[in-house]
N, C-alpha and C. Protein backbone atom coordinates (compact mmCIF):
# COMPACT_ATOMS: atom_id res chain seq x y z
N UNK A 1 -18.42 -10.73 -0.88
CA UNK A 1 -17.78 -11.93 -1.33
C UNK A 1 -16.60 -11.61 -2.26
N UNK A 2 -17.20 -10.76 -3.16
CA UNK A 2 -15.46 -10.61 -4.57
C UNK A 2 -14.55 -9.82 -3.42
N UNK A 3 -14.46 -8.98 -2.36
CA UNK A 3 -13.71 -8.59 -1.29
C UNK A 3 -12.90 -9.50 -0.52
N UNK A 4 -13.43 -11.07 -0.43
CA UNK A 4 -12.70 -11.50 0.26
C UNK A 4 -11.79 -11.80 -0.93
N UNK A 5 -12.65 -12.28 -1.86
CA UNK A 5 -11.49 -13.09 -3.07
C UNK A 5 -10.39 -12.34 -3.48
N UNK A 6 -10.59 -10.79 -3.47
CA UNK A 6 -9.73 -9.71 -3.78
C UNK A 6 -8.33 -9.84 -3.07
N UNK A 7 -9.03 -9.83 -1.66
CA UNK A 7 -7.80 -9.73 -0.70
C UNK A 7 -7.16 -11.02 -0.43
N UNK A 8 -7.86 -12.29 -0.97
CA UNK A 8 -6.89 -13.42 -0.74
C UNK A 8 -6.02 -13.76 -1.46
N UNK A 9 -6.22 -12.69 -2.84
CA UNK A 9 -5.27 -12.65 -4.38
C UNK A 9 -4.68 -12.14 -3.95
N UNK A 10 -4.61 -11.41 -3.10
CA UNK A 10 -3.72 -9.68 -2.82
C UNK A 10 -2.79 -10.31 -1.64
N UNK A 11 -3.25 -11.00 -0.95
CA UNK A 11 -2.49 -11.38 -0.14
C UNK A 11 -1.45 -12.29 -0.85
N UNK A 12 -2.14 -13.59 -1.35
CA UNK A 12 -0.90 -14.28 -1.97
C UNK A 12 0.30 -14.08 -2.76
N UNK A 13 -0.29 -12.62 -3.97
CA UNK A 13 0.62 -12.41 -4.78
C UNK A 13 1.92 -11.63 -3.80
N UNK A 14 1.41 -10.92 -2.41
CA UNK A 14 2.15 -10.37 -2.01
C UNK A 14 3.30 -11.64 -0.96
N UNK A 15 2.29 -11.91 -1.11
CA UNK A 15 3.87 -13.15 0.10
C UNK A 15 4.50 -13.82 -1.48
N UNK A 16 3.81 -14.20 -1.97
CA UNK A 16 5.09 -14.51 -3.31
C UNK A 16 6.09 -13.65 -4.05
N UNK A 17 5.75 -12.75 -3.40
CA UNK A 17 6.72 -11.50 -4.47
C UNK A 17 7.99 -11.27 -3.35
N UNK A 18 7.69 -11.28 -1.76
CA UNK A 18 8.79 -11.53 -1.31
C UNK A 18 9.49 -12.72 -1.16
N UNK A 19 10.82 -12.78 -0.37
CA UNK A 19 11.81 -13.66 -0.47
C UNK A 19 11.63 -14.48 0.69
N UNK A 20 11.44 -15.72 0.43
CA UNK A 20 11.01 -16.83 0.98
C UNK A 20 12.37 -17.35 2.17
N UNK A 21 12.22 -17.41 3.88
CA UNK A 21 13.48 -17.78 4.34
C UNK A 21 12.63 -19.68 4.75
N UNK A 22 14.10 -19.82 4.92
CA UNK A 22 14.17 -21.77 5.35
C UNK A 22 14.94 -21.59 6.43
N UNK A 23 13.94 -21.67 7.65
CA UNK A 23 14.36 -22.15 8.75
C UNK A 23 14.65 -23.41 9.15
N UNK A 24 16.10 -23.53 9.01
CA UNK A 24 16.77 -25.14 9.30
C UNK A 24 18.03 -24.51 10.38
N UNK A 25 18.48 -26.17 10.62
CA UNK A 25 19.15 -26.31 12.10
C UNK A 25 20.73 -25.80 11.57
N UNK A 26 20.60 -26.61 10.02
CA UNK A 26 21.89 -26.38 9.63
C UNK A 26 21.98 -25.71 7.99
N UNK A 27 22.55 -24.63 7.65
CA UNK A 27 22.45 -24.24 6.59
C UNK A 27 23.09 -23.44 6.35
N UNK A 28 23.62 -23.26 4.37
CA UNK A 28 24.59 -22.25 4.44
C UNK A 28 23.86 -21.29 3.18
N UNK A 29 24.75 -20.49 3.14
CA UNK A 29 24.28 -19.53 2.21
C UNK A 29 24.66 -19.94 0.62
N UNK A 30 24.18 -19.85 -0.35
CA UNK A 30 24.08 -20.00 -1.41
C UNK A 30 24.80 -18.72 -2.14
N UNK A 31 23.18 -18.11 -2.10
CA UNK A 31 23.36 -16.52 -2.66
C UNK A 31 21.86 -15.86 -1.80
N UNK A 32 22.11 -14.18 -2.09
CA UNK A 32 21.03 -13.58 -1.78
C UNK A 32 19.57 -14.58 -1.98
N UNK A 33 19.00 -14.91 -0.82
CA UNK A 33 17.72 -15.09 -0.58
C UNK A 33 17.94 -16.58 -1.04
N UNK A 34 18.47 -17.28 -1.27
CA UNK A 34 18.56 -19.08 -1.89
C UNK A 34 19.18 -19.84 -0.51
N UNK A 35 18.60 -20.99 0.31
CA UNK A 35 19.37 -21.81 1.05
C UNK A 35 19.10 -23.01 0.57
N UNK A 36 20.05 -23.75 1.10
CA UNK A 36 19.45 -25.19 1.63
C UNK A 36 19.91 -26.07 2.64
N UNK A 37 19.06 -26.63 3.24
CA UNK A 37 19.46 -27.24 4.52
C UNK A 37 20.77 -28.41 4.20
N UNK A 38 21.38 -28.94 5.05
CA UNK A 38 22.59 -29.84 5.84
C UNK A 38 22.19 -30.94 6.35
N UNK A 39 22.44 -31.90 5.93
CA UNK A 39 22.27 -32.92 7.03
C UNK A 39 23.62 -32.86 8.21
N UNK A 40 23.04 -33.22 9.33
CA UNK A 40 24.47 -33.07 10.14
C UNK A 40 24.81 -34.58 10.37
N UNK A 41 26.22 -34.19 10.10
CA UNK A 41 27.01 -35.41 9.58
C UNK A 41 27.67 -36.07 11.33
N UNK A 42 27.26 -37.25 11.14
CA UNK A 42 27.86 -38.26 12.59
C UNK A 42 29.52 -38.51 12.00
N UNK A 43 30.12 -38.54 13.39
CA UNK A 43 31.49 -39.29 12.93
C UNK A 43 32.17 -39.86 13.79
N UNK A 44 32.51 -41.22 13.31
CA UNK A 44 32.30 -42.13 14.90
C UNK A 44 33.40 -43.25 14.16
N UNK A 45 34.63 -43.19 14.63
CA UNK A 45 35.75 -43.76 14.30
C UNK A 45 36.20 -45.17 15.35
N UNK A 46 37.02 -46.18 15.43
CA UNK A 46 37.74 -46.87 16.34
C UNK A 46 38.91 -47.29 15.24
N UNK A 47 40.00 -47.21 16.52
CA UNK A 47 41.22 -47.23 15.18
C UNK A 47 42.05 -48.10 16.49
N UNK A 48 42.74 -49.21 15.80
CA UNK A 48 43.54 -50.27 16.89
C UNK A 48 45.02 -49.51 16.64
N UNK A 49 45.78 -49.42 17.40
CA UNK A 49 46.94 -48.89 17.69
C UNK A 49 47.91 -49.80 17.81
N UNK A 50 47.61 -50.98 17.61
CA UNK A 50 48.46 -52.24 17.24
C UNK A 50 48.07 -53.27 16.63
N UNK A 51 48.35 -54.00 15.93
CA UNK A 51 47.77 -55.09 14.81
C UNK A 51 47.29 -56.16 15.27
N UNK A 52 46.07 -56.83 14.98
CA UNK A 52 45.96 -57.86 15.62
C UNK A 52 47.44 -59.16 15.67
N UNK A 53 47.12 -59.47 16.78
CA UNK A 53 47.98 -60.80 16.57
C UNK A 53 47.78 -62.26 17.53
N UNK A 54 48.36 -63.14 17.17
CA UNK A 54 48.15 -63.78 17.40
C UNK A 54 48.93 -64.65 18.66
N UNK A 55 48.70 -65.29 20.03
CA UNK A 55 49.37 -65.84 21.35
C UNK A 55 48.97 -67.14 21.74
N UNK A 56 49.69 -67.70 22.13
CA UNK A 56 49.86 -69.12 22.92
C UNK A 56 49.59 -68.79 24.17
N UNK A 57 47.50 -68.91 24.71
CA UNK A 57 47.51 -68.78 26.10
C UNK A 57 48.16 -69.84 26.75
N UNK A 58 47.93 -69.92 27.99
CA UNK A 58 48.51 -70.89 29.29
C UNK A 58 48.85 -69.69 30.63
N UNK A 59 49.22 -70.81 30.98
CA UNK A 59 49.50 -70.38 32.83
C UNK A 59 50.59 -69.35 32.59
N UNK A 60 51.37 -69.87 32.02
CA UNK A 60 52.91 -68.95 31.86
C UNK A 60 52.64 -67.54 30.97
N UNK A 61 51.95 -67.58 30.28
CA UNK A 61 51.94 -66.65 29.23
C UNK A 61 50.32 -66.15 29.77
N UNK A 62 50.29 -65.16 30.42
CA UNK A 62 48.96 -64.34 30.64
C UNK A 62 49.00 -63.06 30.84
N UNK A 63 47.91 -62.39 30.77
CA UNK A 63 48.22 -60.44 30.70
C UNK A 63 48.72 -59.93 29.29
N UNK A 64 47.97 -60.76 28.58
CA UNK A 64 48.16 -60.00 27.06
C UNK A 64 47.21 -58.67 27.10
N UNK A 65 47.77 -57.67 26.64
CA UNK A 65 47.19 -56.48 26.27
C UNK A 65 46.94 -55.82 24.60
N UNK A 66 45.59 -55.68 24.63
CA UNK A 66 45.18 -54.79 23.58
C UNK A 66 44.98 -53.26 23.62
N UNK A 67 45.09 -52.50 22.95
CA UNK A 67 45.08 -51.34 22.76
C UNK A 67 44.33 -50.74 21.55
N UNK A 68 43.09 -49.88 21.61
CA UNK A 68 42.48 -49.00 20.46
C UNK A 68 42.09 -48.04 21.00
N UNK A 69 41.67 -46.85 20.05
CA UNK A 69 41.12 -45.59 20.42
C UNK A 69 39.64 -45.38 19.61
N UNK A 70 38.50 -44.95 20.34
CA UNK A 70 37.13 -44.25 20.00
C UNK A 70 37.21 -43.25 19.90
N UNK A 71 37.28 -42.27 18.88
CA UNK A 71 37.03 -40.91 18.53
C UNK A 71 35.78 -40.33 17.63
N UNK A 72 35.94 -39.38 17.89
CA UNK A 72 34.39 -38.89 17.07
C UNK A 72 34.80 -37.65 16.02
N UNK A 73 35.87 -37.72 15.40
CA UNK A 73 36.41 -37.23 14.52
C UNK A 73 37.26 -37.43 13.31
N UNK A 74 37.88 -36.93 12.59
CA UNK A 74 38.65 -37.46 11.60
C UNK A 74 39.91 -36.47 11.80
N UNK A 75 41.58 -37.05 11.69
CA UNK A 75 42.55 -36.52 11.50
C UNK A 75 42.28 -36.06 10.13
N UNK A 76 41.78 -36.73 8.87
CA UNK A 76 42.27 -35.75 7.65
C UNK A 76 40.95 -35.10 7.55
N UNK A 77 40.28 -34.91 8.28
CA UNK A 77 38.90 -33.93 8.10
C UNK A 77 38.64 -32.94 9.70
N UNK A 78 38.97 -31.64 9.40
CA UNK A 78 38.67 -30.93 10.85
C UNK A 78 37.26 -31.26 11.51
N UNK A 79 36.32 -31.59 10.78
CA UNK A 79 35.04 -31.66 11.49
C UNK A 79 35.42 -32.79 12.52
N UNK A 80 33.93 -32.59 13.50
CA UNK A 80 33.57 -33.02 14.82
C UNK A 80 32.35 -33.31 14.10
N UNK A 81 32.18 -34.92 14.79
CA UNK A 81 30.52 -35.18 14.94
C UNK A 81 29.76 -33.93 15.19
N UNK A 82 28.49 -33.78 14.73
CA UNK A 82 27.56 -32.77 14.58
C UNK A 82 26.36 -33.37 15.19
N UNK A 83 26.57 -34.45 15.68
CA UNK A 83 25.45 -35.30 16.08
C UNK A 83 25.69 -35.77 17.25
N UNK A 84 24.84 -36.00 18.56
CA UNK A 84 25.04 -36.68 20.07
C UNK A 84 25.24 -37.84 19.83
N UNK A 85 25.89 -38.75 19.83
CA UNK A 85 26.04 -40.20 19.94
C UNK A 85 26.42 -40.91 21.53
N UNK A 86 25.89 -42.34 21.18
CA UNK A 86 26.49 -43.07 22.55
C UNK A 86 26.77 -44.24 21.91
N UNK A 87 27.43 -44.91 22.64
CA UNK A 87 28.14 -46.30 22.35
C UNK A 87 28.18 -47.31 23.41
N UNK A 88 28.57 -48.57 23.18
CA UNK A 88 28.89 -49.22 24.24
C UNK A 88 29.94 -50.18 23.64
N UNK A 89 31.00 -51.07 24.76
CA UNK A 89 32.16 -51.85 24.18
C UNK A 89 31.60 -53.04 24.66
N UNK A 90 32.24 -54.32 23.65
CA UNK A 90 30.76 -55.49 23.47
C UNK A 90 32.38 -56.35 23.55
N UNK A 91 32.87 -57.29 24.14
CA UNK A 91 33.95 -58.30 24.07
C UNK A 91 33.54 -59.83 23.53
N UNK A 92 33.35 -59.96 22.91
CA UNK A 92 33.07 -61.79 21.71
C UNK A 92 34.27 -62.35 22.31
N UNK A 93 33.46 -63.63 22.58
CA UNK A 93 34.38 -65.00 22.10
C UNK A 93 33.93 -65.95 21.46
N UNK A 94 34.77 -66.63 20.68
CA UNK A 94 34.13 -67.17 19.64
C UNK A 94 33.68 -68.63 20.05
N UNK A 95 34.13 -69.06 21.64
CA UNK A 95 33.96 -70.30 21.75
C UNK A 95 34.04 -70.48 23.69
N UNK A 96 33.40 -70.54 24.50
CA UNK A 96 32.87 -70.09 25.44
C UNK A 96 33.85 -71.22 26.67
N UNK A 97 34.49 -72.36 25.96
CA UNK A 97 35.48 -73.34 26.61
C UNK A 97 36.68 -73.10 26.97
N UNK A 98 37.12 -71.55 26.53
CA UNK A 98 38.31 -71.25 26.86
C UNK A 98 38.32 -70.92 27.92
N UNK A 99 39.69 -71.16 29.12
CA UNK A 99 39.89 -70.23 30.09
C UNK A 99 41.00 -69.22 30.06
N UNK A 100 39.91 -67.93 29.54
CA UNK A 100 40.48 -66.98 29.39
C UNK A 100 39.40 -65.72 29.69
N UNK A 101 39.93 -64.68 30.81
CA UNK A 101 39.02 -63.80 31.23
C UNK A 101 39.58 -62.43 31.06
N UNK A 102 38.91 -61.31 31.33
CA UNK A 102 39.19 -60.47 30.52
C UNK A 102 38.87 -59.14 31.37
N UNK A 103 39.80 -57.92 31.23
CA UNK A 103 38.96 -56.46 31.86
C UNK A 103 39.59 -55.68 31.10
N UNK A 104 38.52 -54.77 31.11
CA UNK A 104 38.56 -53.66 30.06
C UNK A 104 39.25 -52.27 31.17
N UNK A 105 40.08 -51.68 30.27
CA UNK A 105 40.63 -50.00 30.97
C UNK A 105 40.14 -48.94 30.11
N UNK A 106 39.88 -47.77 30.90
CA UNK A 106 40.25 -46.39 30.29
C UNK A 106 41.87 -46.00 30.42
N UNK A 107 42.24 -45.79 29.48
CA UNK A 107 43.87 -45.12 29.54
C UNK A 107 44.26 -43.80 30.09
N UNK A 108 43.00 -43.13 29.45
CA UNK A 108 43.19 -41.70 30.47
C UNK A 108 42.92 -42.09 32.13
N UNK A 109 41.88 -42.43 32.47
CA UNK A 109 41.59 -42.55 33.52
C UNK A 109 42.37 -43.45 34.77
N UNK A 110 42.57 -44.66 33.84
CA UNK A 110 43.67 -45.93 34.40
C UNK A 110 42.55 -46.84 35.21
N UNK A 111 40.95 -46.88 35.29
CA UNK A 111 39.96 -46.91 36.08
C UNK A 111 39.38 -48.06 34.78
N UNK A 112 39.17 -49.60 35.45
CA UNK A 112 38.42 -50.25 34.90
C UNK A 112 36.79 -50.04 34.57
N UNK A 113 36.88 -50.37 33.46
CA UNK A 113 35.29 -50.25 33.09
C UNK A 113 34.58 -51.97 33.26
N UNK A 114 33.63 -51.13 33.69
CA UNK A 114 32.53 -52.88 34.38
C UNK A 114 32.16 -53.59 33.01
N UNK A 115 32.35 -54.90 33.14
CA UNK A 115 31.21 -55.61 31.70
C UNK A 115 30.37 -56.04 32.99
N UNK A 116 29.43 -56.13 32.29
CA UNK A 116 28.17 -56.81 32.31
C UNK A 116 28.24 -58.48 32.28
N UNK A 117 27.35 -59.16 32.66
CA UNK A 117 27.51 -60.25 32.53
C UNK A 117 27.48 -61.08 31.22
N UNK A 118 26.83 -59.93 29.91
CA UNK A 118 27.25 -60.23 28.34
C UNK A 118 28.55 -59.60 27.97
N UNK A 119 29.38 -59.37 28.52
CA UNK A 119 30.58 -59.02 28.30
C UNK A 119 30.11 -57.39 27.38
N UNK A 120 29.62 -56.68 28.62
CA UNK A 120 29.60 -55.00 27.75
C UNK A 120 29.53 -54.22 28.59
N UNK A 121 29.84 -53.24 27.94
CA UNK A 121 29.92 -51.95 28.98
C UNK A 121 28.72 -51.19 29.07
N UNK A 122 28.46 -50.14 30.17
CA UNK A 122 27.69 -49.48 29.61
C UNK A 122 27.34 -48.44 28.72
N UNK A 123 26.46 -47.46 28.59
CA UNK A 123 26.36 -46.97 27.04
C UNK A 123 27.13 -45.44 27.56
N UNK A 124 28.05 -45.38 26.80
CA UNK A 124 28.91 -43.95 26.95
C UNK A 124 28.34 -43.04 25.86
N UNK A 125 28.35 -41.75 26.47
CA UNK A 125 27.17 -40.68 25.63
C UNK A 125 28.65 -39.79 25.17
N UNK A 126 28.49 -39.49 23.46
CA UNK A 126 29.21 -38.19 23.55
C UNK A 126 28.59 -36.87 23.07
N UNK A 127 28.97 -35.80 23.39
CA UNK A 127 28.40 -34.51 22.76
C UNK A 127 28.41 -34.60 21.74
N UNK A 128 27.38 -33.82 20.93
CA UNK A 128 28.24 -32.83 19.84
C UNK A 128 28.81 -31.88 19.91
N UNK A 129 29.52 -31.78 18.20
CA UNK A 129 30.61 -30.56 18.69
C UNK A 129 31.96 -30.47 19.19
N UNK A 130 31.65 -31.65 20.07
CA UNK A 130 32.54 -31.69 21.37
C UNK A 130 33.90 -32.79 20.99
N UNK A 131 35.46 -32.46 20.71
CA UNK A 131 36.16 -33.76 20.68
C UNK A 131 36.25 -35.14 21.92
N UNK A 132 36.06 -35.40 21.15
CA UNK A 132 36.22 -36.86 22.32
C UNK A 132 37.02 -38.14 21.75
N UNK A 133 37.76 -38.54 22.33
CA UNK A 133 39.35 -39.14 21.93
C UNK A 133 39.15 -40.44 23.23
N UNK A 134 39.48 -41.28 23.31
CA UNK A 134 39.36 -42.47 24.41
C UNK A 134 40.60 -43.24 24.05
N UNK A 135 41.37 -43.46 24.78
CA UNK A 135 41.92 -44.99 24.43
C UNK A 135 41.83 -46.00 25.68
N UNK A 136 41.60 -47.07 24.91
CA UNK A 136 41.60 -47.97 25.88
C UNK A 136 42.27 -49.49 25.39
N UNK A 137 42.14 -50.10 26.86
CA UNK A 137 42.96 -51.42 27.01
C UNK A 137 42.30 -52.46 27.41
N UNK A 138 42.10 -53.49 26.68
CA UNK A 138 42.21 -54.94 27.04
C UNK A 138 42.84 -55.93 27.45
N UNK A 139 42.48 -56.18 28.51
CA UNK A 139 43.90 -56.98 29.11
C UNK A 139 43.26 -58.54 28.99
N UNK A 140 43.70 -59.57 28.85
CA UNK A 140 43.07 -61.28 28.54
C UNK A 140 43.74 -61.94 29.97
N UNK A 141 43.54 -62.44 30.69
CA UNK A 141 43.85 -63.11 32.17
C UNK A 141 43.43 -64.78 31.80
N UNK A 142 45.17 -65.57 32.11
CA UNK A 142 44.63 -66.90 32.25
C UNK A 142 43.32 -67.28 33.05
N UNK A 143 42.13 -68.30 32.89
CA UNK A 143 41.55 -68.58 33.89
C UNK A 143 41.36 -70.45 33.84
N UNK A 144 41.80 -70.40 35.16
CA UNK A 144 41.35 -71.92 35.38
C UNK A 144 40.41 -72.30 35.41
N UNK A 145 40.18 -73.85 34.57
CA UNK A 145 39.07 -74.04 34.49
C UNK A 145 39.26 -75.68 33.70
N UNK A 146 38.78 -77.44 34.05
CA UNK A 146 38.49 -78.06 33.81
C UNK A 146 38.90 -78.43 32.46
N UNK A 147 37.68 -77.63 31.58
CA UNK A 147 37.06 -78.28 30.40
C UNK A 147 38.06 -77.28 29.14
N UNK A 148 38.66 -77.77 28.27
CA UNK A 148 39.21 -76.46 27.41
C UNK A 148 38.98 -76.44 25.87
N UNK A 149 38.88 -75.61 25.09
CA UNK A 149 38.95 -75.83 23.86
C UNK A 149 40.52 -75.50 23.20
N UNK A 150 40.42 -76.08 21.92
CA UNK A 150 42.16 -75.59 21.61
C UNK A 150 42.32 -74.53 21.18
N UNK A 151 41.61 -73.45 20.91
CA UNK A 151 41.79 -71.98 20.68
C UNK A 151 40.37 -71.24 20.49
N UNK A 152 40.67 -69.67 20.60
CA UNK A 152 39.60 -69.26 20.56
C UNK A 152 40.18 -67.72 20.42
N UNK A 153 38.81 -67.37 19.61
CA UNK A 153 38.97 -65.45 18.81
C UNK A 153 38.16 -64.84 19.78
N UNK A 154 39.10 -63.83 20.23
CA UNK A 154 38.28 -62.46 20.91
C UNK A 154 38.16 -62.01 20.13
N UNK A 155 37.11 -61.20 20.10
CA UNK A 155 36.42 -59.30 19.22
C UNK A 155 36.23 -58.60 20.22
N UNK A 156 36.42 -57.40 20.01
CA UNK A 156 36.12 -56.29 20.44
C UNK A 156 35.00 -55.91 19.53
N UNK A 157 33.41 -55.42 19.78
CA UNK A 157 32.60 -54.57 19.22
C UNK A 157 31.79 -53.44 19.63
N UNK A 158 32.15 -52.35 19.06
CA UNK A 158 32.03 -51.50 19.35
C UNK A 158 30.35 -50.77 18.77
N UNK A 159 29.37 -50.56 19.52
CA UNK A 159 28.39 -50.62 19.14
C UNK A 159 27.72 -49.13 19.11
N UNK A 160 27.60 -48.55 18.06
CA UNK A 160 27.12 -47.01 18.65
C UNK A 160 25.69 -46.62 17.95
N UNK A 161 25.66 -45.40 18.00
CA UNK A 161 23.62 -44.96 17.78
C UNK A 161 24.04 -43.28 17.79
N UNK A 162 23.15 -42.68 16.79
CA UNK A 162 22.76 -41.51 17.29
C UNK A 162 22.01 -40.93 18.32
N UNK A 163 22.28 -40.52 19.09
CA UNK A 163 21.37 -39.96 20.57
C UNK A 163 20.25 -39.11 20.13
């Protein structure tokens, strides 16, 4: 019995006398034998490339275009998301009487993206690590229709998650 107790002293003092490592995903060095872990930082930007403004729909006046970009980075910071994210693009109106209809573009691609019948896209995945830059376009299309209200606010929302 004092044999086992011996060797379970003997054991402990000996793993305490060496230098303890921290196995983490993300971590930097301190000093000899000291870490500590990182959280990895998401970075998930949309930046409009023209100001909102404001138009007089009708028949005559249709094919207004919007323009913004989704990136997963920062110009005044070199980092890249460190984290998988996905997103999806969500189009609001604020008042459902307007006739006014709507399709979404990729700019690189020039290839419409589908909404859904809630006005969204589906969920776009990005790496980590990885830059990813998008711009895209909204285009607003007169639509005929009966019943009207006298104005009405689009949004764009942009909805994202860590993967």
């Amino acid at each position: 019995m004092k044999k086992n107790n011996k060797f379970i002293i003997l054991t402990f003092l000996l793993i305490t006398l060496f230098d303890n490592f921290s196995y983490a995903r993300y971590y930097e060095t301190i000093n000899a034998g000291s870490y500590y872990a990182k959280i990895a930082e998401p970075i998930f930007m949309v930046l409009p490339i023209q100001e909102t403004y404001e138009f007089e729909a009708n028949e005559q006046n249709i094919n207004k275009e919007y323009y913004f970009i989704v990136k997963n980075y920062d110009d005044n910071n070199p980092k890249v998301s460190e984290v998988d994210l996905e997103f999806d693009i969500e189009i609001e109106l604020s008042n459902n009487n307007f006739p006014v209809s709507f399709k979404l573009y990729d700019c690189i691609s020039n290839e419409e993206i589908v909404l859904d019948s809630l006005n969204r896209t589906e969920k776009i995945f990005i790496e980590k690590n990885t830059v990813f830059e998008r711009q895209y376009k909204l285009v607003t299309y007169w639509n005929e229709k009966q019943e009207m209200s006298e104005n009405v606010e689009i949004n764009i929302v942009v909805n994202a998650s860590q993967k």
